[in-house]
C-alpha atoms as a PDB file:
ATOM      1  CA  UNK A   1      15.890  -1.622  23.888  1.00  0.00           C
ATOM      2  CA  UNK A   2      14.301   0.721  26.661  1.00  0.00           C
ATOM      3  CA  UNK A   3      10.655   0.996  27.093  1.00  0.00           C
ATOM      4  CA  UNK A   4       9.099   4.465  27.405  1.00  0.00           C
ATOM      5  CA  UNK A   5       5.576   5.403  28.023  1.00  0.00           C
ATOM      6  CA  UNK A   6       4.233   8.193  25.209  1.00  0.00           C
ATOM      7  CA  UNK A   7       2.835  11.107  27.518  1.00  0.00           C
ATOM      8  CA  UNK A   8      -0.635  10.195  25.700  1.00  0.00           C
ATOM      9  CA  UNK A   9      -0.254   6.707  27.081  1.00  0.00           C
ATOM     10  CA  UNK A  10       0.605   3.654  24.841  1.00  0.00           C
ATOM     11  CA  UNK A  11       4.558   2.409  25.369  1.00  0.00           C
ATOM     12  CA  UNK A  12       6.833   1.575  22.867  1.00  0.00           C
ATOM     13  CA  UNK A  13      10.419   0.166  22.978  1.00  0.00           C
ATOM     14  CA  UNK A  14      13.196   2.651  21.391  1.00  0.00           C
ATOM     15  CA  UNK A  15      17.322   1.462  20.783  1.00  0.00           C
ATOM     16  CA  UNK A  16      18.830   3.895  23.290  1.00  0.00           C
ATOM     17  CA  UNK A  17      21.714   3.959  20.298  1.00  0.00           C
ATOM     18  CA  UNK A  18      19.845   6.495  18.752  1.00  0.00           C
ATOM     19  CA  UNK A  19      19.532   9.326  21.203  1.00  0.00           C
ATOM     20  CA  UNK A  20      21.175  12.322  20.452  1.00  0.00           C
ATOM     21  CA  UNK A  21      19.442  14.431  23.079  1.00  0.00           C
ATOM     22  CA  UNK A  22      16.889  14.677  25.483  1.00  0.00           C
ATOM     23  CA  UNK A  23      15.264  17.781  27.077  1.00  0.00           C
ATOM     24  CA  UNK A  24      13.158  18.619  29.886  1.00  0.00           C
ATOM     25  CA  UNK A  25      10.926  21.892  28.546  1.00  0.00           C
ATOM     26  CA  UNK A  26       8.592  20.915  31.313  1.00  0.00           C
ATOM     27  CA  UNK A  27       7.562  17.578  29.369  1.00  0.00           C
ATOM     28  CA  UNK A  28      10.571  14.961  28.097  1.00  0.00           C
ATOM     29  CA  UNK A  29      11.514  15.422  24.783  1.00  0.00           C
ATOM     30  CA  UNK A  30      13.711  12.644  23.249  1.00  0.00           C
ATOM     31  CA  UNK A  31      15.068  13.499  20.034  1.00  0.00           C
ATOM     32  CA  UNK A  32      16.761  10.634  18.048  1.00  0.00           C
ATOM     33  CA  UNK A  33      19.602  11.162  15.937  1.00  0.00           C
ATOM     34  CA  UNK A  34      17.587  11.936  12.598  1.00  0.00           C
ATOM     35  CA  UNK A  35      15.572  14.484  14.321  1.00  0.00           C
ATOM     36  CA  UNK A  36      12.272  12.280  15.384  1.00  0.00           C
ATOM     37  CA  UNK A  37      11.588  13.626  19.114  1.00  0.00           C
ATOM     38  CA  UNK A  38       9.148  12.105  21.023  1.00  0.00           C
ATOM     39  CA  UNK A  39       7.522  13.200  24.073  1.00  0.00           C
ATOM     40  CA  UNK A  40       7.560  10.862  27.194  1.00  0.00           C
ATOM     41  CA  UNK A  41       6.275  10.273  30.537  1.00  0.00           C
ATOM     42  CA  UNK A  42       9.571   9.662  31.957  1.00  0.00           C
ATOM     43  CA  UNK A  43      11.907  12.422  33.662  1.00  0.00           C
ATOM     44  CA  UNK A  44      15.292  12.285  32.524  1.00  0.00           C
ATOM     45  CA  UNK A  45      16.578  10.562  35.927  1.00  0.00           C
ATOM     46  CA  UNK A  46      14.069   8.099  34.754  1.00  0.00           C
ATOM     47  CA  UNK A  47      15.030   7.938  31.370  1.00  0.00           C
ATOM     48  CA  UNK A  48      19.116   7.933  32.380  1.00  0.00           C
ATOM     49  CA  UNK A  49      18.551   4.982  34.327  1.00  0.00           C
ATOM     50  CA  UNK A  50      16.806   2.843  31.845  1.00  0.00           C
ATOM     51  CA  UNK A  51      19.755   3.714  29.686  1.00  0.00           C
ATOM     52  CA  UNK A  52      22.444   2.664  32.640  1.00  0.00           C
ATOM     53  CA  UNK A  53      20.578  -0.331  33.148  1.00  0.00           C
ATOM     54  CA  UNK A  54      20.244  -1.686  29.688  1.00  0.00           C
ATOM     55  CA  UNK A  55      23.976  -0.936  29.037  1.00  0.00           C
ATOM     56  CA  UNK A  56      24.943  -2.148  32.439  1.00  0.00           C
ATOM     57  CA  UNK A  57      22.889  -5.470  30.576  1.00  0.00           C
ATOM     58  CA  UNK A  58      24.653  -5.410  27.944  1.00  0.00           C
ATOM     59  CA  UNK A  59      28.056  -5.489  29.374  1.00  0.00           C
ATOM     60  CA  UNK A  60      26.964  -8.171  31.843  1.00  0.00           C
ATOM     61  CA  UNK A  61      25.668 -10.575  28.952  1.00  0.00           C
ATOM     62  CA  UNK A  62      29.092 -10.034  26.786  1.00  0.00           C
ATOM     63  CA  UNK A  63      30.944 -10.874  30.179  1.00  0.00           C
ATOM     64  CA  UNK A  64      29.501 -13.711  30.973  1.00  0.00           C
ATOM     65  CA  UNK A  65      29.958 -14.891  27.292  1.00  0.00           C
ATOM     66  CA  UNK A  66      32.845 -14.376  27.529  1.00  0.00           C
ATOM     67  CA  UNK A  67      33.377 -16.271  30.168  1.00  0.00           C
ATOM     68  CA  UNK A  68      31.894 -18.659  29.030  1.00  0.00           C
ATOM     69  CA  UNK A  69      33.906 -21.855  28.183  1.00  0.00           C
ATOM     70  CA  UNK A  70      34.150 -22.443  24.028  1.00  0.00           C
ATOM     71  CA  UNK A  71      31.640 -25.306  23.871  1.00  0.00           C
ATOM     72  CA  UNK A  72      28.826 -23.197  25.851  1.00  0.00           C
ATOM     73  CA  UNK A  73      28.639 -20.058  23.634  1.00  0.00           C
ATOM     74  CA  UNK A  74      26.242 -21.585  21.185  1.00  0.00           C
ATOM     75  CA  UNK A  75      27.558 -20.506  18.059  1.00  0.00           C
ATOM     76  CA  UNK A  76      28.016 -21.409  14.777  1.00  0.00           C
ATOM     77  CA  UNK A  77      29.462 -20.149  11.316  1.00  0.00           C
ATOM     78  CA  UNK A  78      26.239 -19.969   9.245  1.00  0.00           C
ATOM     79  CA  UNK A  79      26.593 -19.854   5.580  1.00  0.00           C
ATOM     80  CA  UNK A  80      24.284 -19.320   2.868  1.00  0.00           C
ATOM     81  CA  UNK A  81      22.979 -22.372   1.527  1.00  0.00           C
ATOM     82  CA  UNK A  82      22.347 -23.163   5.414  1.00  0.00           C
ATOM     83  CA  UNK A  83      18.778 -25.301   5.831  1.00  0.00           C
ATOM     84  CA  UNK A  84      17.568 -23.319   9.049  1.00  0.00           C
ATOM     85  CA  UNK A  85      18.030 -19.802   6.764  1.00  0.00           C
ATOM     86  CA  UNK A  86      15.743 -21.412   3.778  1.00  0.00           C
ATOM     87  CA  UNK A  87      12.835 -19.008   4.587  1.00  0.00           C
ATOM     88  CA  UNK A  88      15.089 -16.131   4.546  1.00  0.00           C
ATOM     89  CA  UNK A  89      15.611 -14.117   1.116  1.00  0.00           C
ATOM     90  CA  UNK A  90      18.548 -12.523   0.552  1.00  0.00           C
ATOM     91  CA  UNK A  91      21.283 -13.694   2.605  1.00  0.00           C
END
């Protein structure tokens, strides 16, 4: 997730996943892939390297998992009569 700044003022986090375009007409206008825009602070050089950086994140984290040896990646099979997912419906 990236955090933007509404051009009224409060911020909010958005999955960069969902852009589909953003336009400079003068303000920022991020419009996700189901049409929502949403004006922002941000220029798009700002914006763009939010983006960069949280992919750039991404790729690090599945790198170093990766690398990782087996018995460090913290993972498990979970199925679903699992104890820790009793408070979860639906699984």
């Amino acid at each position: 997730m990236i955090v933007l700044t509404r051009l009224n003022g409060p911020s909010f986090a958005l999955n960069p996943d969902l852009i589909e375009r953003v336009d400079a007409n003068p303000d920022t206008v991020v419009t996700l892939v189901g049409g929502i825009k949403y004006v922002v602070a941000e220029s798009i050089d700002e914006l763009l390297a939010k983006v960069r950086d949280f992919r750039g994140q991404v790729i690090a984290s599945a790198y170093a998992f990766e690398s990782a040896p087996a018995h460090e990646r913290n993972l498990r099979v979970v199925t679903p009569d699992d104890p820790d997912l009793a408070h979860v419906k639906d699984v």
